[in-house]
Protein backbone atom coordinates (compact mmCIF):
# COMPACT_ATOMS: atom_id res chain seq x y z
CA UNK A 1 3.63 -11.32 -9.80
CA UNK A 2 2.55 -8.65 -7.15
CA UNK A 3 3.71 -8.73 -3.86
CA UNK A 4 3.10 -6.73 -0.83
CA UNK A 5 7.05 -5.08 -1.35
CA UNK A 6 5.91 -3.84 -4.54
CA UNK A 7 2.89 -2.82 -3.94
CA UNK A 8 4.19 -0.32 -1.14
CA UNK A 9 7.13 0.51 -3.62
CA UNK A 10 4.03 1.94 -6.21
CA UNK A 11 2.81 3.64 -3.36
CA UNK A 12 5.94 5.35 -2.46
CA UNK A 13 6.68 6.32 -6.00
CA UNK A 14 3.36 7.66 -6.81
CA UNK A 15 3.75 9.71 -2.99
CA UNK A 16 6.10 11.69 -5.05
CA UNK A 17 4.33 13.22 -7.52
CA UNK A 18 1.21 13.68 -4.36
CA UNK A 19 -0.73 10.96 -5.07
CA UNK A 20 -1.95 9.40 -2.43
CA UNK A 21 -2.90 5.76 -2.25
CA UNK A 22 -4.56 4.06 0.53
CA UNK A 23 -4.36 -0.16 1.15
CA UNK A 24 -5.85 -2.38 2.97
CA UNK A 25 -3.39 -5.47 2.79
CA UNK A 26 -2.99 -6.18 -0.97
CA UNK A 27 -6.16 -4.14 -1.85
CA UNK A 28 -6.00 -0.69 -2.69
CA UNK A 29 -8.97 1.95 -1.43
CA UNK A 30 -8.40 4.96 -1.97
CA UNK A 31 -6.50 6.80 -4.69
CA UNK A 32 -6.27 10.55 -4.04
CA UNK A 33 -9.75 10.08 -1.76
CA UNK A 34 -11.73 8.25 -4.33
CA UNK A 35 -12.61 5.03 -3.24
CA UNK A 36 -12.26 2.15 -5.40
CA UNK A 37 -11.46 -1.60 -4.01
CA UNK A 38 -8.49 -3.11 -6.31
CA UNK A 39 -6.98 -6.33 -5.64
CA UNK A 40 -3.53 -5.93 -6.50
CA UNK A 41 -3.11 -9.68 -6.82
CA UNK A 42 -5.54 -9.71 -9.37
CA UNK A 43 -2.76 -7.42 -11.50
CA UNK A 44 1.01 -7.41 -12.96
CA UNK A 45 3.01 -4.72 -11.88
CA UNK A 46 2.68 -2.55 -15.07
CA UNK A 47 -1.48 -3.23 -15.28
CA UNK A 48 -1.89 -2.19 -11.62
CA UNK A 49 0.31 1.33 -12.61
CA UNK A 50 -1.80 2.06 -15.70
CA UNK A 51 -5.14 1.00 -13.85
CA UNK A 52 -4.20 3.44 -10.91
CA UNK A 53 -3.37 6.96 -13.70
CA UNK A 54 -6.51 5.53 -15.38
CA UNK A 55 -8.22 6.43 -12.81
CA UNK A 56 -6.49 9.77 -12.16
CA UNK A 57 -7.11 10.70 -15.72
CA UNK A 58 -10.84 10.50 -15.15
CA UNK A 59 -10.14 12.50 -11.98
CA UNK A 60 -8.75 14.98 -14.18
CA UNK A 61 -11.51 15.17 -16.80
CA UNK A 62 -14.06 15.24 -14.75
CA UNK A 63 -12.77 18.94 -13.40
CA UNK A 64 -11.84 20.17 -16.55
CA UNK A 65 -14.94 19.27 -18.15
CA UNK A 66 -16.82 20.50 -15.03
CA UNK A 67 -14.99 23.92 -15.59
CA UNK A 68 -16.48 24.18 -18.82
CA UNK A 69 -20.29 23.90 -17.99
C-alpha cells in the first residue's frame, strides 16, 4: 500500500540520480517538467517506480530519436 512516507521516500531517491518529481498530495505532476497527473494510491510501491522510468524512458527516446532526423 502507498502512503504519503513512501511516496516522498521515491521522491528523495529518484532526487539522487536528478530526477525531479513534483506532488500534489498523493498525486504526482511533474516528472523532470513533464506533466502527467498519477495517483499514487492508485499504485504498489514497485508499479509506481516502473510507471515513473517508463516515463523517463520515453523522455529519453524521444531526444535520441529526435537527434536522428
Amino acid at each position: 500500500m502507498m502512503t504519503a512516507a513512501k511516496l516522498q521516500e521515491i521522491v528523495t531517491i529518484f532526487q539522487q540520480y536528478n530526477i525531479q518529481i513534483e506532488t500534489q498530495g498523493m498525486l504526482i505532476t511533474k516528472i523532470n517538467q513533464r506533466e502527467v497527473e498519477f495517483d499514487a494510491n492508485s499504485y504498489m510501491v514497485e508499479q509506481l517506480i516502473q510507471l515513473i522510468t517508463r516515463v523517463l524512458a520515453d523522455e529519453i527516446n524521444k531526444q535520441v530519436w529526435g537527434l536522428l532526423k
